[in-house]
PDB file of N, CA and C in Angstrom:
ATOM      1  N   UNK A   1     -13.066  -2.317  -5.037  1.00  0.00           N
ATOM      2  CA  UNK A   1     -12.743  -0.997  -5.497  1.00  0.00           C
ATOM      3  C   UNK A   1     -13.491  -0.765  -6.794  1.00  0.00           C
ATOM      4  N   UNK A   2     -13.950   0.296  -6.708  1.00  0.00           N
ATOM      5  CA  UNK A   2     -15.028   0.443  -7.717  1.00  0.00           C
ATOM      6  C   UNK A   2     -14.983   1.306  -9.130  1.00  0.00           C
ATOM      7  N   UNK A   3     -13.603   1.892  -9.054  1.00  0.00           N
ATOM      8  CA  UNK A   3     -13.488   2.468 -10.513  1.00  0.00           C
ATOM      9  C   UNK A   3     -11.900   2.877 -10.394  1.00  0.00           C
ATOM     10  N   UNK A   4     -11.967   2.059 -11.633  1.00  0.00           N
ATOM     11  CA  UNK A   4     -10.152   2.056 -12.279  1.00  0.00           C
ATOM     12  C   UNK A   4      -9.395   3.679 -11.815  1.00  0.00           C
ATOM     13  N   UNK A   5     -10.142   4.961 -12.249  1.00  0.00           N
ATOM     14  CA  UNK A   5      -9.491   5.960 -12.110  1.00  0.00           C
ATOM     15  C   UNK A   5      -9.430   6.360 -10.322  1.00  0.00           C
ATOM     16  N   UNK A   6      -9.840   5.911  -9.609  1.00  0.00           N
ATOM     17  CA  UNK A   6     -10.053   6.181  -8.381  1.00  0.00           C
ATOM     18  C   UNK A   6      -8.431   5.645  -7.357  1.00  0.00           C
ATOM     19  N   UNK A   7      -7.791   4.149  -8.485  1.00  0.00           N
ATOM     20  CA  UNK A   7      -6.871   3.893  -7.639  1.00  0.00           C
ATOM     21  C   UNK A   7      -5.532   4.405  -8.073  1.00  0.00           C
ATOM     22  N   UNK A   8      -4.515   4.281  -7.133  1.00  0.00           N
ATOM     23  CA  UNK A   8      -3.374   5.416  -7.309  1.00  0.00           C
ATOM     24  C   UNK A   8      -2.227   4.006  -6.740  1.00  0.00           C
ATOM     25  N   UNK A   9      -1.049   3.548  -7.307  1.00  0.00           N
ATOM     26  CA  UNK A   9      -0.061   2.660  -6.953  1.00  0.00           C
ATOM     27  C   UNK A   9       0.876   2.986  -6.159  1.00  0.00           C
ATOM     28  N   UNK A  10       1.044   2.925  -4.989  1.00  0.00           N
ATOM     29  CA  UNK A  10       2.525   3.140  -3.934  1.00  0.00           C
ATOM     30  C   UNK A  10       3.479   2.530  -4.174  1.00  0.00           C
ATOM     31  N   UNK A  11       4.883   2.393  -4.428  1.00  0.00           N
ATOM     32  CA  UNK A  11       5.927   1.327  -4.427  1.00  0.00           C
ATOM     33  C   UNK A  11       6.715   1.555  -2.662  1.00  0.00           C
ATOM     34  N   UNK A  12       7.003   1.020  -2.434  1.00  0.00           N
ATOM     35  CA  UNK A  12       7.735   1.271  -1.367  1.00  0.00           C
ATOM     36  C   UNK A  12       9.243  -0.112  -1.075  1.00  0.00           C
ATOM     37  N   UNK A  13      10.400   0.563  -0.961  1.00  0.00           N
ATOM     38  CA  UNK A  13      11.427   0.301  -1.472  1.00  0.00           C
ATOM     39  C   UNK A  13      12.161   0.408   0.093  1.00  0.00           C
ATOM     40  N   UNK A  14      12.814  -0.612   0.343  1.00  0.00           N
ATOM     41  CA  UNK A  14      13.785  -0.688   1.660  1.00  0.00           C
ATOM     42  C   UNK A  14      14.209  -1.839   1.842  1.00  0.00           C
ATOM     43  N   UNK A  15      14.772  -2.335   3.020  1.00  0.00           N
ATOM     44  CA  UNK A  15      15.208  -3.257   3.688  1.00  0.00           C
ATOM     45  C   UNK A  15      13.894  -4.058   3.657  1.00  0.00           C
ATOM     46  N   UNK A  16      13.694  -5.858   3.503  1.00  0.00           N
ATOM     47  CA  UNK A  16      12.679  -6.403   3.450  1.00  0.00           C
ATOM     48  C   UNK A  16      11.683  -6.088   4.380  1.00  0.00           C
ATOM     49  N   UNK A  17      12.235  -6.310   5.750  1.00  0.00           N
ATOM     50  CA  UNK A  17      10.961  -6.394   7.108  1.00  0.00           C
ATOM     51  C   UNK A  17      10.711  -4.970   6.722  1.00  0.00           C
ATOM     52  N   UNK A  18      11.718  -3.885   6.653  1.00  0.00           N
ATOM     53  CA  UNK A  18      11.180  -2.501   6.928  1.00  0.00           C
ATOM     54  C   UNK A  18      10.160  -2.005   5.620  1.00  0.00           C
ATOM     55  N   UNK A  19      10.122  -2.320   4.577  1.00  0.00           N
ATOM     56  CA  UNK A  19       9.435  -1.823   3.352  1.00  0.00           C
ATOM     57  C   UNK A  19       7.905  -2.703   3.592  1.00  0.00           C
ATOM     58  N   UNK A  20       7.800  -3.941   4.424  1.00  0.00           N
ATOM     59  CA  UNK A  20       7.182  -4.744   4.174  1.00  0.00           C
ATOM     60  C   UNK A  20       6.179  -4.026   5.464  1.00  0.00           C
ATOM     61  N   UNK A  21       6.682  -3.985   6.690  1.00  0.00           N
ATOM     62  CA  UNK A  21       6.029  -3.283   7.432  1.00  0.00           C
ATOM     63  C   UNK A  21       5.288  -1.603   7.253  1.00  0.00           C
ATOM     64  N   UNK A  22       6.163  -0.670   6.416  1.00  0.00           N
ATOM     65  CA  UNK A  22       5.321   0.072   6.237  1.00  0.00           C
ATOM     66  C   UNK A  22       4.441   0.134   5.036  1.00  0.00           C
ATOM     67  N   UNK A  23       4.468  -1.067   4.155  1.00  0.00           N
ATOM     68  CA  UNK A  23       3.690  -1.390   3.265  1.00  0.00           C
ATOM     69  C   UNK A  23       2.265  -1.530   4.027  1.00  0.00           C
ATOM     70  N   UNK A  24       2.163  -2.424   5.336  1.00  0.00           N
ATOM     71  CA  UNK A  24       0.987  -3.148   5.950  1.00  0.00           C
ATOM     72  C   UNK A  24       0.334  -1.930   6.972  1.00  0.00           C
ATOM     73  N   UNK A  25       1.485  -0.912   6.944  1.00  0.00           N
ATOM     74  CA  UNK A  25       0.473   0.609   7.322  1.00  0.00           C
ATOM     75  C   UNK A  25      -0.106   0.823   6.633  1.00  0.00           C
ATOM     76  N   UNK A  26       0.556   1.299   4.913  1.00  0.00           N
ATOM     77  CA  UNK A  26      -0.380   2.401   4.003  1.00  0.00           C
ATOM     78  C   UNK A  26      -1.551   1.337   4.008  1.00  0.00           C
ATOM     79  N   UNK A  27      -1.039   0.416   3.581  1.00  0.00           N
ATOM     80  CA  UNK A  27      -2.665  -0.444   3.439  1.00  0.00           C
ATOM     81  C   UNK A  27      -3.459  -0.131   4.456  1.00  0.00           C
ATOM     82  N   UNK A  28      -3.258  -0.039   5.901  1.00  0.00           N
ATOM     83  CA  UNK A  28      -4.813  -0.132   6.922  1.00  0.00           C
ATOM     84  C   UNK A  28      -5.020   1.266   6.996  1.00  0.00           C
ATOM     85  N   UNK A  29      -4.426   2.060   6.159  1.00  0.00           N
ATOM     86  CA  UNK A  29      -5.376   3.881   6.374  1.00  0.00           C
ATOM     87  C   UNK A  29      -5.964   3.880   4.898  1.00  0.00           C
ATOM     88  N   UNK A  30      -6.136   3.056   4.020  1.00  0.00           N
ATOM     89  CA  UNK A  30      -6.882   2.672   3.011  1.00  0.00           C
ATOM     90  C   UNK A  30      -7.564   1.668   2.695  1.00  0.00           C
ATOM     91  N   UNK A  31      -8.561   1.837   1.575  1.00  0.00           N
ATOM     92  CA  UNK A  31      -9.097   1.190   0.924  1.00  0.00           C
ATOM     93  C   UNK A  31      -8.289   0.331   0.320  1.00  0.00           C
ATOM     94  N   UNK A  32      -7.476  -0.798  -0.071  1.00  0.00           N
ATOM     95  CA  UNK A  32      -7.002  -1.281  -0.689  1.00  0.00           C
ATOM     96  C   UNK A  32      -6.432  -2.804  -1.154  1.00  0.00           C
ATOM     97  N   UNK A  33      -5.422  -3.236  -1.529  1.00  0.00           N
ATOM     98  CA  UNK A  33      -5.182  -4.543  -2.085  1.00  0.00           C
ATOM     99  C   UNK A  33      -4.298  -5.398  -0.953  1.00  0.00           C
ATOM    100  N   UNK A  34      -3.895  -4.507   0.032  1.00  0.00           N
ATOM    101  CA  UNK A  34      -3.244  -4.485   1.213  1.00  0.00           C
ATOM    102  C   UNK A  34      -1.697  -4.987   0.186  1.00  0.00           C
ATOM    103  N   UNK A  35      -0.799  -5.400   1.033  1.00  0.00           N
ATOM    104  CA  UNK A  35       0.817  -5.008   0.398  1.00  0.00           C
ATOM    105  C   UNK A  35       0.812  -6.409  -0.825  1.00  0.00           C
ATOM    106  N   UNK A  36       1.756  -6.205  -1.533  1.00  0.00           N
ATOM    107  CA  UNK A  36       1.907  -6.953  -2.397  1.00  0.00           C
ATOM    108  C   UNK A  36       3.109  -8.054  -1.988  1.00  0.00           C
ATOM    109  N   UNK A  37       3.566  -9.045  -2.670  1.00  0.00           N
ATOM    110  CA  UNK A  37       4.574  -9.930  -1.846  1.00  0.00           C
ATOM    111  C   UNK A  37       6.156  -8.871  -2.164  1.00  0.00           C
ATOM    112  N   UNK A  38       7.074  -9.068  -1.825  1.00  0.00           N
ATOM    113  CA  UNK A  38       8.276  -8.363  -1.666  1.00  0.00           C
ATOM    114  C   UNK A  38       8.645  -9.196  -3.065  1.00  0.00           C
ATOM    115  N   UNK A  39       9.458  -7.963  -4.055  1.00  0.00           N
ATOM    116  CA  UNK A  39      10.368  -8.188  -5.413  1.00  0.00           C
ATOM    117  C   UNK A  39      11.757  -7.548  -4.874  1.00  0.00           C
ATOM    118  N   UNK A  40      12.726  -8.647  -4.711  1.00  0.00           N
ATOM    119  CA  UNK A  40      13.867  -8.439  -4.466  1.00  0.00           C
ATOM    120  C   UNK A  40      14.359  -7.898  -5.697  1.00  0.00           C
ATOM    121  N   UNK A  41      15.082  -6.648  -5.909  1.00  0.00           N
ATOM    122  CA  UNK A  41      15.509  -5.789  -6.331  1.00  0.00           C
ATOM    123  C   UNK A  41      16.854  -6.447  -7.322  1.00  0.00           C
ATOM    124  N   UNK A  42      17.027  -6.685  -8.400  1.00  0.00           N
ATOM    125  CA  UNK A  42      18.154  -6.923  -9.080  1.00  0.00           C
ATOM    126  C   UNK A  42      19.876  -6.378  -8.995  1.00  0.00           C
ATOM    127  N   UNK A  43      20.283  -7.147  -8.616  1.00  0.00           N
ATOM    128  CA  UNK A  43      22.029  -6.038  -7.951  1.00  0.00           C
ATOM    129  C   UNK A  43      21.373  -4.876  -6.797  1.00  0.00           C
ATOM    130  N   UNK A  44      20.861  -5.080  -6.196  1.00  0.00           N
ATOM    131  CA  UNK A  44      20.450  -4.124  -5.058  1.00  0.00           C
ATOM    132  C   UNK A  44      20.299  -4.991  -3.234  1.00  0.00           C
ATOM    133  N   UNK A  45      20.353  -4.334  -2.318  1.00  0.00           N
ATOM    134  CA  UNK A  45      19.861  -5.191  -1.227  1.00  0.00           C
ATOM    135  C   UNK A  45      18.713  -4.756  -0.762  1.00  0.00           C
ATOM    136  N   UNK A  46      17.584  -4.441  -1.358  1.00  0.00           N
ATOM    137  CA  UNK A  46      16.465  -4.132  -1.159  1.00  0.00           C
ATOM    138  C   UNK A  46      15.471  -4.901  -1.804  1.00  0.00           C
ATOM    139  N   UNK A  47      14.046  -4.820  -1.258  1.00  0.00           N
ATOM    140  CA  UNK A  47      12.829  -5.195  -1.833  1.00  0.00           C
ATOM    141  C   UNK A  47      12.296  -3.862  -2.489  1.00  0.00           C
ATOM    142  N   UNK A  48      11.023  -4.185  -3.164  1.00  0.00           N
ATOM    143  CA  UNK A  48      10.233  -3.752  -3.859  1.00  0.00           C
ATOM    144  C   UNK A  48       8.381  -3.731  -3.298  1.00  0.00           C
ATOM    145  N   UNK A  49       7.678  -3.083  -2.356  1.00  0.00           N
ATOM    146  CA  UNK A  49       6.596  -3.716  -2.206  1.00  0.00           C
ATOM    147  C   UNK A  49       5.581  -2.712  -2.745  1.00  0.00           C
ATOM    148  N   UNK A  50       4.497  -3.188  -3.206  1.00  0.00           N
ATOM    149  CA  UNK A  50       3.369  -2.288  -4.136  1.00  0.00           C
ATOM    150  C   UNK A  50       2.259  -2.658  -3.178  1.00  0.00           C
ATOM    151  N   UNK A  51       1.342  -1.487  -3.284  1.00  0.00           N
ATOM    152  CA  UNK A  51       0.554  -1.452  -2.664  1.00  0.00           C
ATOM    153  C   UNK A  51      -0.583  -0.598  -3.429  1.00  0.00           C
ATOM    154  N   UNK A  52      -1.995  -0.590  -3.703  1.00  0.00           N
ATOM    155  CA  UNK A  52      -2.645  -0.195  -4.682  1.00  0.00           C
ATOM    156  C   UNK A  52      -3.954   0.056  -3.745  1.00  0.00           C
ATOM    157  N   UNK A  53      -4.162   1.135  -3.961  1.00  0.00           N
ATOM    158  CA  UNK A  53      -4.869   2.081  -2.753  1.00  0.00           C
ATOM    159  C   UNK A  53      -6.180   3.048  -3.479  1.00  0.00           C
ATOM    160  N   UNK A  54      -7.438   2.915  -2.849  1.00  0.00           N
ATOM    161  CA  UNK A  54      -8.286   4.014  -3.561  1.00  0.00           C
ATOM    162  C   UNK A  54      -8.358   5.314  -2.375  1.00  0.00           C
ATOM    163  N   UNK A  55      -7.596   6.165  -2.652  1.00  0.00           N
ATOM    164  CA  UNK A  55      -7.080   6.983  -1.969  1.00  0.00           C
ATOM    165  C   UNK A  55      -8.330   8.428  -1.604  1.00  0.00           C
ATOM    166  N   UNK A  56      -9.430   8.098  -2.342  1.00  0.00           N
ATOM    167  CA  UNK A  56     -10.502   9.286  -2.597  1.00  0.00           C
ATOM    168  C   UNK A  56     -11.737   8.626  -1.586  1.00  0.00           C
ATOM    169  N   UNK A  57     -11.694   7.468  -1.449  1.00  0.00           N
ATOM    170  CA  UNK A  57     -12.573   6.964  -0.310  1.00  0.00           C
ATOM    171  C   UNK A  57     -12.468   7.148   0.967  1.00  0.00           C
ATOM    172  N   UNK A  58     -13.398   7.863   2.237  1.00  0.00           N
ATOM    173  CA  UNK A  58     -12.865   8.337   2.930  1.00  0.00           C
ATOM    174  C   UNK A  58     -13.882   7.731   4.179  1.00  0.00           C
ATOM    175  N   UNK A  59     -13.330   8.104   5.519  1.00  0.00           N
ATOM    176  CA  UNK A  59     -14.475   6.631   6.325  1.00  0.00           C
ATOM    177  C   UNK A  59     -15.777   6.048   6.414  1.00  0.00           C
ATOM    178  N   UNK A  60     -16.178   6.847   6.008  1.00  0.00           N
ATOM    179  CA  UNK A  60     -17.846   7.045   5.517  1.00  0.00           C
ATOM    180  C   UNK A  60     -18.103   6.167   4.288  1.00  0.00           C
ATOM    181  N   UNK A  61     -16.938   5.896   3.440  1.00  0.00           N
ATOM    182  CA  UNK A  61     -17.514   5.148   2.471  1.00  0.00           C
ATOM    183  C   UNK A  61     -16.312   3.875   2.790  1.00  0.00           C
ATOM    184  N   UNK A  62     -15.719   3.466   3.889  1.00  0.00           N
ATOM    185  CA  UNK A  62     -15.153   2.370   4.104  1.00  0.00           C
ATOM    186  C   UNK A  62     -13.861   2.622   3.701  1.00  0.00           C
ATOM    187  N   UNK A  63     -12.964   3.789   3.585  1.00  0.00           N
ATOM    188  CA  UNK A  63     -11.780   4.237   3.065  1.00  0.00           C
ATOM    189  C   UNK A  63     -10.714   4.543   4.346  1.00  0.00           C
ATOM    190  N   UNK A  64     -10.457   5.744   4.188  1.00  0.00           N
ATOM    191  CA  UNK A  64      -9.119   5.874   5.636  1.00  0.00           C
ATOM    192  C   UNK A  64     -10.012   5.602   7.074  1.00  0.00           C
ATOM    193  N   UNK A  65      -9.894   5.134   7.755  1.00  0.00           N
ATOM    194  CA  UNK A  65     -10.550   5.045   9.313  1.00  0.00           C
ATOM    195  C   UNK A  65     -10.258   5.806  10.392  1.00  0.00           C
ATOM    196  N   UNK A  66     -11.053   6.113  10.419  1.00  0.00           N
ATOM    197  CA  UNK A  66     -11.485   7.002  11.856  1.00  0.00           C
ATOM    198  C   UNK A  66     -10.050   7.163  12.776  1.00  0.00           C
ATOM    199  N   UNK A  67      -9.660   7.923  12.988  1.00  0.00           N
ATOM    200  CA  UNK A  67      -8.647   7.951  13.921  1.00  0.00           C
ATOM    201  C   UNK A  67      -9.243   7.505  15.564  1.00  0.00           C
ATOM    202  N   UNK A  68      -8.140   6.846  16.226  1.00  0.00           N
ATOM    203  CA  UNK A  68      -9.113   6.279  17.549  1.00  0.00           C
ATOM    204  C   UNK A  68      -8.909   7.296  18.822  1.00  0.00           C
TER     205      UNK A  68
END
């Protein structure tokens, strides 16, 4: 990823498998760091997963992909 202002941070917050799975979507319609490991949430029953995405890259430059 090629310039700091280009990337944009997702958190995504749920049930482990479920936050973790749509973490490993946003990642494959982007450019990105793909999901981060799950932060179990303090007094909560949820995770925490981050995902860090260059959201301005588009398939042509190796960014969201082509729909099939």
């Amino acid at each position: 990823m090629s310039n700091e202002n280009e990337l944009i941070t997702i958190e995504i917050r749920g049930r482990e498998q479920v936050a973790v799975e749509a973490a490993e979507k946003v990642a494959a319609l982007f450019l990105s760091s793909g999901p981060g490991r799950p932060y179990r949430m303090p007094s909560k029953d949820e995770v925490r997963v981050l995902v860090y995405v260059n959201a301005q890259r588009g398939p042509e430059a190796g960014g969201v992909p082509e729909p099939e």
